[in-house]
Protein backbone atom coordinates (compact mmCIF):
# COMPACT_ATOMS: atom_id res chain seq x y z
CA UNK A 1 -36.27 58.02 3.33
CA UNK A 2 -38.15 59.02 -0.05
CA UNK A 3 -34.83 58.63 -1.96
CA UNK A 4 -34.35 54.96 -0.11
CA UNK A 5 -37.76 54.07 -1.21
CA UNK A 6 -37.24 55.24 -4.70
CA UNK A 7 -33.97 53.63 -5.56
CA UNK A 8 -35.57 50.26 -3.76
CA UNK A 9 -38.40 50.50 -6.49
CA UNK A 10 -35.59 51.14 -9.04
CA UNK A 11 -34.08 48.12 -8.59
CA UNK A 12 -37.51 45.97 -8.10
CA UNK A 13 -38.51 47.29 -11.88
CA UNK A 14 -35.04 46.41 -13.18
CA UNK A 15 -34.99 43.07 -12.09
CA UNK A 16 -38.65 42.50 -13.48
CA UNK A 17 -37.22 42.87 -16.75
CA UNK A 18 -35.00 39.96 -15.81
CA UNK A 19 -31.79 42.28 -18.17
CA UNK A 20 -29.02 43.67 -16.34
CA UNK A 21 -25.77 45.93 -16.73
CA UNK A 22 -22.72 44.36 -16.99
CA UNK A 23 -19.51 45.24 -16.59
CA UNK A 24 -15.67 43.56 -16.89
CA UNK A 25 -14.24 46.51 -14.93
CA UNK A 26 -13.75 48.82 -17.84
CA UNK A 27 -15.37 49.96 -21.33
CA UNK A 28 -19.16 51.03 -21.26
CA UNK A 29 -22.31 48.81 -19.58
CA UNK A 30 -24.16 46.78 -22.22
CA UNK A 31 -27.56 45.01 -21.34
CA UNK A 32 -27.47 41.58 -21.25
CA UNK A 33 -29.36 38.56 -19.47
CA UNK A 34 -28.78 36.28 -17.02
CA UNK A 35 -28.32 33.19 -19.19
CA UNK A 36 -25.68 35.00 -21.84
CA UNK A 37 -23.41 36.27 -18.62
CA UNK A 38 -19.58 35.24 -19.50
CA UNK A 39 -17.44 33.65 -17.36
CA UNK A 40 -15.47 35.75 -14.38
CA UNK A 41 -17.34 38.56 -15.60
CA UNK A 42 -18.97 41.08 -12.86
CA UNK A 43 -22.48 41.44 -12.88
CA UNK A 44 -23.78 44.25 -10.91
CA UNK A 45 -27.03 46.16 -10.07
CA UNK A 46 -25.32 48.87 -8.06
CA UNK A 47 -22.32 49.82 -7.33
CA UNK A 48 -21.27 47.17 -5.26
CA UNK A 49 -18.76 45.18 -5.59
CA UNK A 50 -17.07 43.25 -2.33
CA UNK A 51 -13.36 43.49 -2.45
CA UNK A 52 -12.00 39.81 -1.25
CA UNK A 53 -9.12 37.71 -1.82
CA UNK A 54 -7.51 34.16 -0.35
CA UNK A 55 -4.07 33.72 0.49
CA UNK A 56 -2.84 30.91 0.31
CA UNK A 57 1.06 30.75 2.12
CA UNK A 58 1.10 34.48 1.50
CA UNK A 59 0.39 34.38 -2.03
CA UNK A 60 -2.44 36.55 -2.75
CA UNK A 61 -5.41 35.16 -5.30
CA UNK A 62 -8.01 37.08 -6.31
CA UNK A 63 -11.57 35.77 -7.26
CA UNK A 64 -13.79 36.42 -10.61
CA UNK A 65 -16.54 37.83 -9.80
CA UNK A 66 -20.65 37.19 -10.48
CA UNK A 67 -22.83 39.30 -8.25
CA UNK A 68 -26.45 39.30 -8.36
CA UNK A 69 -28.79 41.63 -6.71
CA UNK A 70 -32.74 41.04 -6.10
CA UNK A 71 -35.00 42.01 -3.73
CA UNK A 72 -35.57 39.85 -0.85
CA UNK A 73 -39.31 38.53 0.25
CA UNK A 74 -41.07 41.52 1.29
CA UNK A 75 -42.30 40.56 5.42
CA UNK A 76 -46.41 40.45 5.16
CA UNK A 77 -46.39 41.25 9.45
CA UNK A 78 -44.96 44.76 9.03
CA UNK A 79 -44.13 47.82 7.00
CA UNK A 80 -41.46 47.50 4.19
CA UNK A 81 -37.55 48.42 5.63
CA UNK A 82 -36.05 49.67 2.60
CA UNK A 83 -32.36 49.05 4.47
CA UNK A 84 -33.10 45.67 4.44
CA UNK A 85 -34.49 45.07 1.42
CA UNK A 86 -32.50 43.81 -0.41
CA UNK A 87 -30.34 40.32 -1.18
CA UNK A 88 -26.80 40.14 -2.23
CA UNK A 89 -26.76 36.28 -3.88
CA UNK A 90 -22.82 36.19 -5.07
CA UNK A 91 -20.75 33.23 -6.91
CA UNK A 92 -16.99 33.96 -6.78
CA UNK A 93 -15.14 31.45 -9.12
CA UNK A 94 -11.61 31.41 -8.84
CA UNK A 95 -8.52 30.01 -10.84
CA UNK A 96 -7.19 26.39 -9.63
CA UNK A 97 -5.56 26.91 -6.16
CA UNK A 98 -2.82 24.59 -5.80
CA UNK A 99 -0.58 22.92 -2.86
CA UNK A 100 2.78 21.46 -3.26
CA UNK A 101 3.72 20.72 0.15
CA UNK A 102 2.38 19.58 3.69
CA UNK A 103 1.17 22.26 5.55
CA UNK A 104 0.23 25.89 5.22
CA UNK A 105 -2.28 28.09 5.45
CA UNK A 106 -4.93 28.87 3.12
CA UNK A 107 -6.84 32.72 4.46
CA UNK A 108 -9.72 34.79 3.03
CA UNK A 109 -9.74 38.22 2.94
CA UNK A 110 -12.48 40.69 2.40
CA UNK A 111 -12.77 44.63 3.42
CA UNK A 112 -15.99 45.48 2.07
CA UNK A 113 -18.41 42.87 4.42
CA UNK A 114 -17.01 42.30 7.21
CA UNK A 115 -18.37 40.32 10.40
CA UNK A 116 -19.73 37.31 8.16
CA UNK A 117 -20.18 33.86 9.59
CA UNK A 118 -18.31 31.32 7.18
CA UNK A 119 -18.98 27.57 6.82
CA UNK A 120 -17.17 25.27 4.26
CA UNK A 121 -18.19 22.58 2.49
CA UNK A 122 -15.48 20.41 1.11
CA UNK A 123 -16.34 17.38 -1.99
CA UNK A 124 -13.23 14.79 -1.35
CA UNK A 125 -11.62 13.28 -4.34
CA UNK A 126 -12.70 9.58 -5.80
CA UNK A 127 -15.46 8.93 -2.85
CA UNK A 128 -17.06 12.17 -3.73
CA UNK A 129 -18.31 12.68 -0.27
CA UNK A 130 -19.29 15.96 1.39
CA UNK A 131 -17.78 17.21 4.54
CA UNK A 132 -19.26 20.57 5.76
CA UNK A 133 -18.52 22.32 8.74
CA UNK A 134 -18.31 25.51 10.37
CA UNK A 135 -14.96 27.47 9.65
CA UNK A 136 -12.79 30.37 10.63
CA UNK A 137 -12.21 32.05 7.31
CA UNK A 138 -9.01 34.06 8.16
CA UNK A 139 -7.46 30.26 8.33
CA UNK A 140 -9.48 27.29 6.72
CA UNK A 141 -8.27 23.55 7.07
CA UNK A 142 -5.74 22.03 3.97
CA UNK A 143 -6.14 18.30 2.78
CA UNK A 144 -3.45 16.18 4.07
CA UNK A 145 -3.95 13.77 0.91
CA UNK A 146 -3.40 14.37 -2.79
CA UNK A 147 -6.47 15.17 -4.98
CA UNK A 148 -8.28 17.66 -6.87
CA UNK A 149 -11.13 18.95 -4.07
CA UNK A 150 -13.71 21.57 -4.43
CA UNK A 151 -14.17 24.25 -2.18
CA UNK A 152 -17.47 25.65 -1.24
CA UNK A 153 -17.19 28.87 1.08
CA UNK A 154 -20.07 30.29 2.25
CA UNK A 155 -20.27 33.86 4.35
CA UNK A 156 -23.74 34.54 5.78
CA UNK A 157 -24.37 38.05 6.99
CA UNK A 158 -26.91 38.75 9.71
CA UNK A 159 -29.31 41.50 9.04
CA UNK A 160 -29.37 42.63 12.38
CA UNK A 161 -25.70 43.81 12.66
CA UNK A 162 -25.23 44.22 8.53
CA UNK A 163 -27.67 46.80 6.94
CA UNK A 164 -28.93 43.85 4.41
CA UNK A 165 -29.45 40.35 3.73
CA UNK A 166 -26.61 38.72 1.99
CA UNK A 167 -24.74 35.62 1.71
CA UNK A 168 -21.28 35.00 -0.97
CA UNK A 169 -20.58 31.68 -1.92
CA UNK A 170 -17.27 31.03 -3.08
CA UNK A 171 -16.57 28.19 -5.53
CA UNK A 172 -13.26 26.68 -6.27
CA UNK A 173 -10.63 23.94 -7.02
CA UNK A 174 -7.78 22.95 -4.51
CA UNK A 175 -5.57 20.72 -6.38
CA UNK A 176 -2.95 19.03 -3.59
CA UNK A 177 -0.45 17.62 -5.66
CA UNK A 178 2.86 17.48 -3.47
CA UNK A 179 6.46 17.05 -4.71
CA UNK A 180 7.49 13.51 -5.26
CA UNK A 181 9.23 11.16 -1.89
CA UNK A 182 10.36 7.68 -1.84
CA UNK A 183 10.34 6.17 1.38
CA UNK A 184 12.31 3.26 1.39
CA UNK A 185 13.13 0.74 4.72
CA UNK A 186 16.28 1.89 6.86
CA UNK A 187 16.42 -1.27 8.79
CA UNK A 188 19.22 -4.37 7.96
CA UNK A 189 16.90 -7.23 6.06
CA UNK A 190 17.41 -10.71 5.45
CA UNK A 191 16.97 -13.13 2.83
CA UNK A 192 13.07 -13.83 2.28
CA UNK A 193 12.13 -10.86 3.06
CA UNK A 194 9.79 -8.63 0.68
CA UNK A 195 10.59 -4.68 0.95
CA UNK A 196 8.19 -2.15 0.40
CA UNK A 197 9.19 1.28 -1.58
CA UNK A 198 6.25 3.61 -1.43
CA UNK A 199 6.24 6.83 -3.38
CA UNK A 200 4.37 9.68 -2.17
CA UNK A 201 3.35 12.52 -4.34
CA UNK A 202 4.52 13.37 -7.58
CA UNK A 203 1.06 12.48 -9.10
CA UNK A 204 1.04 15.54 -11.50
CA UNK A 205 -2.81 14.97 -11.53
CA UNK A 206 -3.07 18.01 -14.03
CA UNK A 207 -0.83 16.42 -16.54
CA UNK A 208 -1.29 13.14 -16.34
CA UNK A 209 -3.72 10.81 -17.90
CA UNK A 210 -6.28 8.61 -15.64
CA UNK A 211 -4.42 5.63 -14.61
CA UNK A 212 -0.91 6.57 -15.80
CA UNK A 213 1.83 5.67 -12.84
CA UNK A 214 5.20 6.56 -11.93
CA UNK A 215 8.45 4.21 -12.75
CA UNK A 216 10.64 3.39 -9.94
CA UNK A 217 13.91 1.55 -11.16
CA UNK A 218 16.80 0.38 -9.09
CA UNK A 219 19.42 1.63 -11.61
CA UNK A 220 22.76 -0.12 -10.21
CA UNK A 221 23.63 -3.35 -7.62
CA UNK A 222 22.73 -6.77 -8.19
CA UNK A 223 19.09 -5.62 -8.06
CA UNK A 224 18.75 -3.48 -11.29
CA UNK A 225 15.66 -3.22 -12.95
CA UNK A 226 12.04 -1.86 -13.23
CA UNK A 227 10.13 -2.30 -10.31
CA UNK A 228 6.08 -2.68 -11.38
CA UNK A 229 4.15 0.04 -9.15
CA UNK A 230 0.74 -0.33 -7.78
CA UNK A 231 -1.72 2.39 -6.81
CA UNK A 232 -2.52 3.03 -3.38
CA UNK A 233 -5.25 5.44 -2.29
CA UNK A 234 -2.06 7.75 -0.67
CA UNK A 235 0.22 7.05 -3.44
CA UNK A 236 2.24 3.85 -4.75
CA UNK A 237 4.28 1.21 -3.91
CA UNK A 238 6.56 -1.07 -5.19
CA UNK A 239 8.07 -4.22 -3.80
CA UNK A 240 11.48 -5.68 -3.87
CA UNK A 241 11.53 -9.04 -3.19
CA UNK A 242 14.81 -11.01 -1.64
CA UNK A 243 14.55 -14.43 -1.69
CA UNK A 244 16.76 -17.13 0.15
CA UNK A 245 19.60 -16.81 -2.01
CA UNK A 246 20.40 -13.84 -1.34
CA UNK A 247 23.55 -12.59 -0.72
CA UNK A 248 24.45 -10.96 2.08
CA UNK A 249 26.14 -7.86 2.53
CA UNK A 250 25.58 -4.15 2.15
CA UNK A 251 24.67 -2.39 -1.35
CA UNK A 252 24.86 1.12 -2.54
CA UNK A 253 21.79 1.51 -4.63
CA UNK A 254 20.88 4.20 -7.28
CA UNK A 255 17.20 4.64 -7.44
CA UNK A 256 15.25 6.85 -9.99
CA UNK A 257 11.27 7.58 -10.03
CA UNK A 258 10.29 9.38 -12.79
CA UNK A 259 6.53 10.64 -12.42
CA UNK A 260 5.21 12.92 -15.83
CA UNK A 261 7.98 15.65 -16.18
CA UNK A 262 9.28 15.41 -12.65
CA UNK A 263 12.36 12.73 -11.60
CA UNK A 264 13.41 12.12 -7.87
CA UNK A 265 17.16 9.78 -7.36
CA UNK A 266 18.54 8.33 -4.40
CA UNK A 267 20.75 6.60 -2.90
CA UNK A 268 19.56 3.81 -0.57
CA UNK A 269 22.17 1.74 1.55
CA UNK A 270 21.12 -1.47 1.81
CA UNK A 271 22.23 -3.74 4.44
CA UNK A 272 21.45 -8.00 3.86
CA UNK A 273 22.19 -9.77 7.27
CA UNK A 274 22.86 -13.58 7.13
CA UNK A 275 20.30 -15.65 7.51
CA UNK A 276 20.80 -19.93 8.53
CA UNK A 277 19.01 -22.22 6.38
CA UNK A 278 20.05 -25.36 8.10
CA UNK A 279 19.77 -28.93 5.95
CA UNK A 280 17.26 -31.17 6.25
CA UNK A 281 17.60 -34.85 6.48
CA UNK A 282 14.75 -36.90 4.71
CA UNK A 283 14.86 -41.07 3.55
CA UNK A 284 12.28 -41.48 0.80
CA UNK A 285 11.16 -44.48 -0.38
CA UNK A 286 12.60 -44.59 -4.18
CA UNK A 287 8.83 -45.55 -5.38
CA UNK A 288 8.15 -42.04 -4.48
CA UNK A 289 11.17 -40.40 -5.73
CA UNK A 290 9.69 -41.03 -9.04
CA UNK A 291 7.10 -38.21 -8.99
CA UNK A 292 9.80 -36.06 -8.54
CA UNK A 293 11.00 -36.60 -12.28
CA UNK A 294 12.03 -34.00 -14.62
CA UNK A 295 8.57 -34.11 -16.82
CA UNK A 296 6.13 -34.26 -13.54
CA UNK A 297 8.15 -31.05 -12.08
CA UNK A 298 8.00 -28.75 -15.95
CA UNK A 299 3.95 -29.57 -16.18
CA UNK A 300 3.82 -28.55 -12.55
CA UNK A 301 5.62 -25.66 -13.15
CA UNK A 302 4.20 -24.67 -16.08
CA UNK A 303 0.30 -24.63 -14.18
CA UNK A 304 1.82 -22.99 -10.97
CA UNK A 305 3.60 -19.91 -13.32
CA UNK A 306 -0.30 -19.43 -15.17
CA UNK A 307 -1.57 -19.05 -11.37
CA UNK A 308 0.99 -16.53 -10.20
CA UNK A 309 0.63 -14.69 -13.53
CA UNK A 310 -3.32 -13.83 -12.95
CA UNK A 311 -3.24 -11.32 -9.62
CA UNK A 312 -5.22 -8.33 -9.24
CA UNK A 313 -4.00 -4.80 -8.93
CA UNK A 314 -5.33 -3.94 -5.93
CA UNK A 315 -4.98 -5.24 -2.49
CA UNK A 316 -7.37 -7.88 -1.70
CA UNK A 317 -5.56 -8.69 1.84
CA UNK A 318 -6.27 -6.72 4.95
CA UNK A 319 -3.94 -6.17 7.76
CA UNK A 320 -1.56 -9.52 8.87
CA UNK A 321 -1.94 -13.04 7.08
CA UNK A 322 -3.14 -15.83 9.27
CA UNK A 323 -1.20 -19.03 10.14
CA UNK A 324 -3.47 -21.21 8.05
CA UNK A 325 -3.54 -24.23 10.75
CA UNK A 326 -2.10 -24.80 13.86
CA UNK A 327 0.34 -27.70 14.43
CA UNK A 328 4.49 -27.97 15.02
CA UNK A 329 6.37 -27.01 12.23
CA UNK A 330 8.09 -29.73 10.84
CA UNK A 331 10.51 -27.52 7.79
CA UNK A 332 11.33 -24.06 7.86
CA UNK A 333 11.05 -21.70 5.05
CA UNK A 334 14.53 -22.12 2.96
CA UNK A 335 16.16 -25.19 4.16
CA UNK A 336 17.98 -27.12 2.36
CA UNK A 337 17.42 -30.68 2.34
CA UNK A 338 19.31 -34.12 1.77
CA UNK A 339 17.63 -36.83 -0.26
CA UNK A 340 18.69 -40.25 1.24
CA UNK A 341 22.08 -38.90 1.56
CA UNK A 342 22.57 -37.01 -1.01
CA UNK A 343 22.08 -33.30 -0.77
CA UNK A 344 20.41 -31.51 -3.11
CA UNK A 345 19.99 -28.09 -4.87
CA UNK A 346 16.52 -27.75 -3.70
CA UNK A 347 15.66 -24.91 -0.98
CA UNK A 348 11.88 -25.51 0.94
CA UNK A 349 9.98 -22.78 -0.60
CA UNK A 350 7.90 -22.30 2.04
CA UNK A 351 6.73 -24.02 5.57
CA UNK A 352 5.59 -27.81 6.56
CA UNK A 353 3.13 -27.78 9.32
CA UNK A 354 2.19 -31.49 11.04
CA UNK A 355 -1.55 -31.88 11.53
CA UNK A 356 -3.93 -34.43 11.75
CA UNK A 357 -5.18 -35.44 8.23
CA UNK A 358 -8.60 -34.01 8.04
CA UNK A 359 -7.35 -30.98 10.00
CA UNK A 360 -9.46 -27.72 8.68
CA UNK A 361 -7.34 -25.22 6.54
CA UNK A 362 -8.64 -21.70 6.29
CA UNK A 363 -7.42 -18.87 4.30
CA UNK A 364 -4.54 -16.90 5.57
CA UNK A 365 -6.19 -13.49 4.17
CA UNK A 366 -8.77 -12.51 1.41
CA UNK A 367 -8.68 -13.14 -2.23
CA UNK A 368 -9.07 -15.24 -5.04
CA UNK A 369 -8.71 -19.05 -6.18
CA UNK A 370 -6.99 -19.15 -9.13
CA UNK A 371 -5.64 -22.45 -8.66
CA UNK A 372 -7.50 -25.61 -7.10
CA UNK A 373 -6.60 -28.97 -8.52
CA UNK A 374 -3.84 -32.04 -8.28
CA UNK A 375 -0.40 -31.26 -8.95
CA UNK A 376 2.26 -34.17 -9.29
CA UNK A 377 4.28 -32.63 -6.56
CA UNK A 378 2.11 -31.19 -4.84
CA UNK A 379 -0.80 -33.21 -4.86
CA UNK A 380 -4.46 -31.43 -4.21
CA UNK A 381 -3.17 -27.73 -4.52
CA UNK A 382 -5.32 -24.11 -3.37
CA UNK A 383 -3.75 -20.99 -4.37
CA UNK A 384 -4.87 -17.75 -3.60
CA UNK A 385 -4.42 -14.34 -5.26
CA UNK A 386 -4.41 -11.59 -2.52
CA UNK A 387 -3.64 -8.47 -5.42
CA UNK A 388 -0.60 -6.88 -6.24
CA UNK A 389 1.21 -9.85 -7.08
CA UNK A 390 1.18 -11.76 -3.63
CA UNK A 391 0.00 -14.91 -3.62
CA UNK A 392 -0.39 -18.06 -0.76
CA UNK A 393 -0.23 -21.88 -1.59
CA UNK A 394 -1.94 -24.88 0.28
CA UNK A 395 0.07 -28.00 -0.72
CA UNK A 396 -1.20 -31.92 -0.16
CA UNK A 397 -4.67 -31.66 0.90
CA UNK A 398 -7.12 -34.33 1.51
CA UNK A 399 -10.16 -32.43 0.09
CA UNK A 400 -10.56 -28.90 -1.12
CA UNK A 401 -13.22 -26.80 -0.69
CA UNK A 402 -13.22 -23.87 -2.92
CA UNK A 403 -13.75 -23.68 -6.71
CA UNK A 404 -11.12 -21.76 -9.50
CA UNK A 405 -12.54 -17.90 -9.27
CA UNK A 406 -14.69 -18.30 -5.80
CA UNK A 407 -13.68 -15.04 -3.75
CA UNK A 408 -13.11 -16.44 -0.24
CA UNK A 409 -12.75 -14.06 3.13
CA UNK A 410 -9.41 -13.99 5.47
CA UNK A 411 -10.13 -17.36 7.64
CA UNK A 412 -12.87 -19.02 5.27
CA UNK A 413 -12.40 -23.16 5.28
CA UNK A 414 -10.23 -23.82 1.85
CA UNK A 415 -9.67 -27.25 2.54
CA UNK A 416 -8.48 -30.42 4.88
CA UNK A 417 -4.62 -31.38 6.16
CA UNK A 418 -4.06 -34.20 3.82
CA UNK A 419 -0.34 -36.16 2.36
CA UNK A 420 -1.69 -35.98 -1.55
CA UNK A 421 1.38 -36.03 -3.74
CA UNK A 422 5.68 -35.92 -2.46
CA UNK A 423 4.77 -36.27 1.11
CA UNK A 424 6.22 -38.68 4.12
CA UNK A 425 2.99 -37.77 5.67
CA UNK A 426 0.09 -35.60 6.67
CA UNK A 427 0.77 -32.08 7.25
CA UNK A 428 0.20 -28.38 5.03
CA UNK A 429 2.94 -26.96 3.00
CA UNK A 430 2.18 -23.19 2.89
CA UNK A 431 4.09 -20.91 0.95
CA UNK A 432 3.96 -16.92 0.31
CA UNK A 433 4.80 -15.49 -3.00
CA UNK A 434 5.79 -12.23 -4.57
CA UNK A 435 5.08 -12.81 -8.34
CA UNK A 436 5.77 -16.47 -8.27
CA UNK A 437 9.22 -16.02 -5.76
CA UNK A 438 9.27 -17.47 -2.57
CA UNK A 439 9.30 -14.97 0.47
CA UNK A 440 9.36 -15.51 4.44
CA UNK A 441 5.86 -16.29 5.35
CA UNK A 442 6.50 -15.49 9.18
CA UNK A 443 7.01 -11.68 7.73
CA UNK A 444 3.65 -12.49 6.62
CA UNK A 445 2.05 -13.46 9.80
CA UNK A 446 3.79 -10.88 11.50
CA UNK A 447 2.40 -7.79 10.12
CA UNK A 448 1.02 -6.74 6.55
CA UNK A 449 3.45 -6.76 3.68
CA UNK A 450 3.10 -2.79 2.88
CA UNK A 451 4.21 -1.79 6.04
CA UNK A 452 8.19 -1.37 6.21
């Protein structure tokens, strides 16, 4: 008991002097304080030293080491028990652990203390929230998402099975950065319809610079070319768009993503079904014929391309698009029509729906105006940037409700069912857009464009 008491007051006296040994694991102890201890250095009192490691899928890391030792609050209700008199306050910094694929286990592994309780606290990527829970060391939970996280491990000792009070905290980064994957859609399409290609992984977050995104290029087939990709919080998609011309048939594609130093090709099979765009028959009055001239169509042209060019790069939509009014549809999306007789080259970009003039129009999904004004064509025009390039148009209205750069909300009143402009009489003509091309807009309706 006297020699317990003594080395007790040994270390009270040392830590007083606020200067302790320190020691990398060889050479001789020099005297140093707390404030000038190096990096995954060991700092140690006695001659403790807990021996721990994580595995992580078998592969064994070992932690750097800081160990501090003081004495804990001595209890005022009772006389002083030297075997618990003392607190072990550790910070364990380790290298970068990182995950490449789905799964696994991640395990800690220490000799010297065992019995601990362990609780985890875990500070997501981007939100920067805090999840903390109580844990299982021998087999602590993996992120299912990419992202650099930091891991806070914390073993608490109680001092009535452990002969002191102690705690270990250990600190580190677990970077999830999984190999790249394209997921591309295995069912037969048609014309009009707007494909999703989402890449997963591949995000080399130590490599690359903030903001910096993969390419994805369809590298042979009638659909070569870069496709632009767009950030999504799980990786990034890209969308190839097939409008109502066409072909159909089926088409070996090569198809490369590059991502930093790491490439991923493919071949994708893709299989265009037919699709009938019957002919329209319409008898317009030749009076009106003349705002379909050459000149009127090139300055409305020129002022619908400035409004598909501005688009955000996120999503502004959520979920499904809405049928912007109810009423019987009175042209399908990619007919073809006949002039008084004469058919023409013109295909319906979008879809005619009869309603009462007056008739409340409401935003198919959120977004932005960046168009509201009278066309030639298409007399008092809305158009709405959802992000990424997709974009809806409201055609012939009687009045419009929303201003150039307003942010309206998925159902919000846009405007009233008019016959402004070419029009035989009151009704909406709505069209969906991929970066100014025409797409299906029941597709739309039917569920939300990034899901294949």
């Amino acid at each position: 008991m006297l020699l317990r008491f003594l080395v007790g007051l040994w270390a009270t006296l040392s830590l007083c002097t606020a200067c302790i040994s320190t020691s990398t694991g060889s050479g001789e102890p020099v005297q140093t304080s707390p404030e000038e201890w190096p990096s995954g250095s060991i700092h140690v009192l006695s001659g403790f030293e807990p021996l721990a490691s994580f595995r992580l899928n078998g592969e064994e890391f070992s932690p750097r080491t800081s160990i501090a030792w003081r004495p804990s609050v001595f209890p005022t209700w009772g006389p002083l028990l030297l075997h618990k008199d003392f607190l072990l306050e550790s910070v364990h910094s380790l290298e970068t652990l990182q995950v490449h694929a789905p799964g696994g286990v991640l395990a800690f592994e220490q000799s010297t203390l065992p019995g601990a309780a362990a609780s985890l606290k875990i500070l997501e990527p981007g939100t920067g929230a805090l999840r903390e829970m109580a844990v299982d060391a021998g087999n602590l939970p993996l992120p299912e998402e990419e992202g650099l996280y930091l891991y806070l491990l914390t073993l608490r000792f109680d001092p009535e099975t452990h002969p002191y009070y102690s705690s270990a905290t250990y600190a580190f980064e677990l970077l999830v950065d999984f190999p790249m994957s394209l997921d591309l859609p295995l069912q037969a399409c048609q014309p009009g319809d707007l494909l999703p290609l989402r890449v997963a992984g591949g995000r080399n977050l130590l490599n690359l610079d903030s903001g910096t995104l993969p390419t994805l290029t369809v590298e042979s087939g009638p659909f070569a070319g870069p496709l632009p990709l767009l950030s999504l919080e799980d990786g990034h998609v890209g969308f190839l768009p097939l409008d109502y011309d066409a072909v159909p048939g089926t088409y070996a594609l090569d198809i490369r993503v590059v991502s930093g130093n790491e490439s991923l090709d493919l071949e994708w099979t893709l299989e265009i079904l037919p699709k009938d765009f019957p002919v329209q028959q319409l008898n317009i009055d030749p009076a009106a014929l003349s705002l379909r001239e050459e000149e009127s169509a090139a300055e409305d042209r020129l002022a619908l391309a400035e409004a598909f060019a501005r688009t955000s790069p996120e999503a502004l939509w959520t979920g499904p698009f809405l049928q912007p009014v109810s009423g019987r549809i009175s042209t399908e999306y990619g007919m073809r029509r006949s002039v008084n007789d004469n058919v023409t080259a013109y295909r319906h970009r979008g879809i005619d729906i009869a309603a009462p003039q007056g008739t409340p129009i409401l935003a198919s999904n959120g977004g932005t105006v960046v168009l509201a004004r009278p066309l030639n064509i298409t007399g008092e025009t809305v158009i709405l940037d959802h992000g990424m390039g997709i974009h809806t148009l409201y055609a012939h209205l009687h009045a419009v409700h929303v201003q150039p750069g307003e942010v309206v909300a998925k159902g919000q009143l846009l405007g009233e069912v008019g016959s402004t402009g070419f029009s035989t009489g009151p009704h909406l003509h709505f069209e969906t857009t991929y970066r100014g091309e025409p797409m299906n807009p029941w597709n739309f309706f039917r569920q939300d464009p990034l899901l294949p």
